[in-house]
Protein backbone atom coordinates (compact mmCIF):
# COMPACT_ATOMS: atom_id res chain seq x y z
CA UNK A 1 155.74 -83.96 -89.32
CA UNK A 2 155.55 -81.98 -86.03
CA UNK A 3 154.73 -82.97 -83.01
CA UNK A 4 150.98 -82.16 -82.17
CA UNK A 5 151.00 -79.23 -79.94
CA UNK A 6 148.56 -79.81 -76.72
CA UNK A 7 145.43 -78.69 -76.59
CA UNK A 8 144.34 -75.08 -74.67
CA UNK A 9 141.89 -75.87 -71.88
CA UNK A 10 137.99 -74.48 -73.78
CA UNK A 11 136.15 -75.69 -71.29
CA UNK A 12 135.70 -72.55 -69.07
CA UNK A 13 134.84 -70.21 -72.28
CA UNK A 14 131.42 -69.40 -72.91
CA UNK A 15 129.53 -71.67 -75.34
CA UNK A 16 127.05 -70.54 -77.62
CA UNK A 17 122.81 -72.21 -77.14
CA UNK A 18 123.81 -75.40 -78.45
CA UNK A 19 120.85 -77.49 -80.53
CA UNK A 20 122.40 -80.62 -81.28
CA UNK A 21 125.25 -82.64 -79.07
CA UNK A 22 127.67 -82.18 -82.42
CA UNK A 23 130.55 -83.13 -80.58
CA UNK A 24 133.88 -82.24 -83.68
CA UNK A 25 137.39 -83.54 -82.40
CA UNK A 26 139.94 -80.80 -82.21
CA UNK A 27 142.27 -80.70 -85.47
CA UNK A 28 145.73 -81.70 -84.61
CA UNK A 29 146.86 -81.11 -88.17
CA UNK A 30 146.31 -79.06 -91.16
CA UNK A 31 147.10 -82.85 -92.80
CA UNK A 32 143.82 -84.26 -91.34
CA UNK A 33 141.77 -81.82 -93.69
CA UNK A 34 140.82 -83.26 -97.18
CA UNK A 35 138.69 -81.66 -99.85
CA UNK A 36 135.20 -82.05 -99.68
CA UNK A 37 134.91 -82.82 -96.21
CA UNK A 38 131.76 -81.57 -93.99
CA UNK A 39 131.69 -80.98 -90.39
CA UNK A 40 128.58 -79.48 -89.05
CA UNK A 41 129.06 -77.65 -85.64
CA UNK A 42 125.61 -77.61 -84.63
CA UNK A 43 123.59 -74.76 -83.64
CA UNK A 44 122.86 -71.40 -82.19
CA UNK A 45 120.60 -68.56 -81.64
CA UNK A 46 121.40 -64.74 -81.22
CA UNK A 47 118.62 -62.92 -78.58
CA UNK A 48 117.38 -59.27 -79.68
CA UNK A 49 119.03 -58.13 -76.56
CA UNK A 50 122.29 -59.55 -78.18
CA UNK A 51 121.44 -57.97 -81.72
CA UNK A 52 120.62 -54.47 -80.04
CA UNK A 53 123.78 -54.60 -78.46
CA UNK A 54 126.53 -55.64 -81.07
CA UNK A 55 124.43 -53.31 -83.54
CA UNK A 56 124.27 -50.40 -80.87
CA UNK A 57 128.49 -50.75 -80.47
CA UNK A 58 129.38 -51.65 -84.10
CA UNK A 59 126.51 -51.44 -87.19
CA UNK A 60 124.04 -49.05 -85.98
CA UNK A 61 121.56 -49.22 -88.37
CA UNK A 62 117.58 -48.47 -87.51
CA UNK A 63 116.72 -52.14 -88.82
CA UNK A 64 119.26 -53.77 -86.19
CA UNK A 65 118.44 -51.43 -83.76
CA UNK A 66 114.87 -50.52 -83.61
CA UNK A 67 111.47 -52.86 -84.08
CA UNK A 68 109.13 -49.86 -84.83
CA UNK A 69 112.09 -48.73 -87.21
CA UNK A 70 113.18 -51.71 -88.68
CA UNK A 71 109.21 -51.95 -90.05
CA UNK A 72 109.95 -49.37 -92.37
CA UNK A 73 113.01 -51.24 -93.66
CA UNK A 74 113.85 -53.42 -96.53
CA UNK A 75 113.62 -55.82 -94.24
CA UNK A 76 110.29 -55.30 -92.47
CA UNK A 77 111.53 -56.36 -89.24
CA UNK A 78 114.40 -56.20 -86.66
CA UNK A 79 117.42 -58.57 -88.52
CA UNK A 80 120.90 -58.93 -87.19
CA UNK A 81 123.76 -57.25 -88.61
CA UNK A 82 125.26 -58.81 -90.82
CA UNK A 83 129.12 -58.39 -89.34
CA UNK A 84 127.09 -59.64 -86.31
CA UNK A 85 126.15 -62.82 -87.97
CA UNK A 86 129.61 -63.46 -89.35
CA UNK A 87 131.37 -62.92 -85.99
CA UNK A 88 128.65 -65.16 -83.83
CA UNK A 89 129.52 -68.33 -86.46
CA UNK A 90 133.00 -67.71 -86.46
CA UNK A 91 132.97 -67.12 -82.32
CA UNK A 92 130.69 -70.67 -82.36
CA UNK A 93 133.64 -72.04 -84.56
CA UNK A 94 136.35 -71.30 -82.08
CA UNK A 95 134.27 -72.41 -79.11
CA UNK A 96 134.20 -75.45 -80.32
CA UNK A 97 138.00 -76.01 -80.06
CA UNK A 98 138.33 -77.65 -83.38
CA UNK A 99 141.10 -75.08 -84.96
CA UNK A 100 142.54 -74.25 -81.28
CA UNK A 101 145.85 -76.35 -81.44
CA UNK A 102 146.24 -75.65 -84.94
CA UNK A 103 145.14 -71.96 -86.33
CA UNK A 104 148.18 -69.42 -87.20
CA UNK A 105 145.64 -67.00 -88.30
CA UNK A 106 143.81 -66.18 -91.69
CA UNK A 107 144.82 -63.48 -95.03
CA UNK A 108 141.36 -63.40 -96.45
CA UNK A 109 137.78 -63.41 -96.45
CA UNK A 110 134.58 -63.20 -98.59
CA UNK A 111 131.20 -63.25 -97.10
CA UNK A 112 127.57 -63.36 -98.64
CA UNK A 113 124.31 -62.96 -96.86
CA UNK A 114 121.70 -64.22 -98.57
CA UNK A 115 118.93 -64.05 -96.00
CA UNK A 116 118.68 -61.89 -93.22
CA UNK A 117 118.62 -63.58 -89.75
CA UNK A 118 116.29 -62.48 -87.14
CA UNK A 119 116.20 -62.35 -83.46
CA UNK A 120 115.57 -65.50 -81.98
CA UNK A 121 115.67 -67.60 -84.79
CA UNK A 122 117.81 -71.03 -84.55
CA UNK A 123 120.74 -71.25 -87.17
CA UNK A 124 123.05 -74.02 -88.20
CA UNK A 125 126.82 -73.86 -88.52
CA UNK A 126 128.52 -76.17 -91.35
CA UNK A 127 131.78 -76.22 -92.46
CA UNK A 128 133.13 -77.53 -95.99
CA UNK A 129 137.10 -78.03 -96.90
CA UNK A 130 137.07 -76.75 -100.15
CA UNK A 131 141.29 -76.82 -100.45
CA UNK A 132 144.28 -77.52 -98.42
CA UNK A 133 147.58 -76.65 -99.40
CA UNK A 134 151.00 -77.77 -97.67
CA UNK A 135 153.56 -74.86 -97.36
CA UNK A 136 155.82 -75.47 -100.42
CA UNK A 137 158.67 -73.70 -98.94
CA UNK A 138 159.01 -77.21 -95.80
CA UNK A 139 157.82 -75.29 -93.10
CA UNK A 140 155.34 -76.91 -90.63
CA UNK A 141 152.38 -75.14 -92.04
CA UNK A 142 150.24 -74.81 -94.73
CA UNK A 143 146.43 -72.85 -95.81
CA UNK A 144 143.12 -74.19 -96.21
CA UNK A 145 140.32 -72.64 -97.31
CA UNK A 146 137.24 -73.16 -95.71
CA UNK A 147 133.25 -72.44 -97.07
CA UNK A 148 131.37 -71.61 -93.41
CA UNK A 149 127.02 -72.26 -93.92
CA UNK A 150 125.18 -70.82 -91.28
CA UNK A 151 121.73 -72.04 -92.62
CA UNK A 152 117.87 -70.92 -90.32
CA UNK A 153 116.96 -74.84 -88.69
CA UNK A 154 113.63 -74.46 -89.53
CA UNK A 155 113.83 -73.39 -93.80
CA UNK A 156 117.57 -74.24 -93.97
CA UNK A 157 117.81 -71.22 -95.57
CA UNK A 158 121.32 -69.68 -95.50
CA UNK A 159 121.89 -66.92 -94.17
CA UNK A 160 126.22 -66.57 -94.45
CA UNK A 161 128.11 -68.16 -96.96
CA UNK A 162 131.81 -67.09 -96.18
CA UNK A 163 134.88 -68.68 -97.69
CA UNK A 164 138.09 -68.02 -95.40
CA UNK A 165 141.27 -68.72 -96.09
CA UNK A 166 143.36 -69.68 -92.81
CA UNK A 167 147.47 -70.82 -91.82
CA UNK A 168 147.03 -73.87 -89.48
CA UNK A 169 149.85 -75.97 -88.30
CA UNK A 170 151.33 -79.36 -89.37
């Protein structure tokens, strides 16, 4: 096995509204995941100001842009975007240092969202190891695939279900 490499210094990034203290250790190998393992990452909320915004530069829609507009929406209200909602769980992910001394990068994704989230509204990040594979060919390496909930705290209801596949070290 490889040597662990060390650790980048997190602590200076910006950290998303944390609800709980979930405090994850940082992975130091791709052979300390095991199927069926759960780590929940705790919590955060996007602000309209923040939905405006990444919907104004990247998914502008009426429903993710405008309240008045947004009423005469499927959704009946103002909801994230979508893309916004994968990105914020992914960027909560990677704030959390758990894949910083061992992510290489990912081939593939597939995303659901099965409820809209809204402005303001609390949500839940949980991670599940659905496979891990070590590289076949001996390299220090390997792929896991990973099933991301973001579920609302106060229905549960999910609101992404994304399975990503990702290269992490050994």
């Amino acid at each position: 096995m490889a040597p662990a490499a060390s650790l980048p210094d997190v602590t200076n990034l910006p950290r998303c509204r944390m609800t709980t203290s979930a405090t994850i250790a940082p992975l130091r190998s791709l052979d300390e995941l095991a199927p069926g393992q759960v780590y929940d990452f705790g919590g955060f909320t996007l602000s309209e100001a923040e939905v405006v915004e990444f919907a104004r530069r990247y998914d502008p829609q009426p429903f993710h842009l405008d309240r008045e507009a947004a009423r005469e929406s499927l959704f009946g209200e103002l909801v994230a975007s979508g893309l916004h909602t994968l990105s914020a769980a992914f960027g909560h992910l990677m704030r959390s240092g758990w894949l910083a001394a061992v992510s290489l990068g990912g081939n593939r994704i597939d995303t659901r969202w099965p409820a809209p989230l809204r402005p303001g509204e609390p949500v839940r990040l949980k991670v599940e190891v659905l496979e891990v594979q070590p590289s076949r060919s001996g390299r220090p390496l390997g792929v896991a695939k990973l099933r991301y909930l973001l579920a609302r705290e106060a229905d549960g209801v999910v609101v992404l279900d994304s399975v990503g596949t990702h290269f992490l070290r050994r």
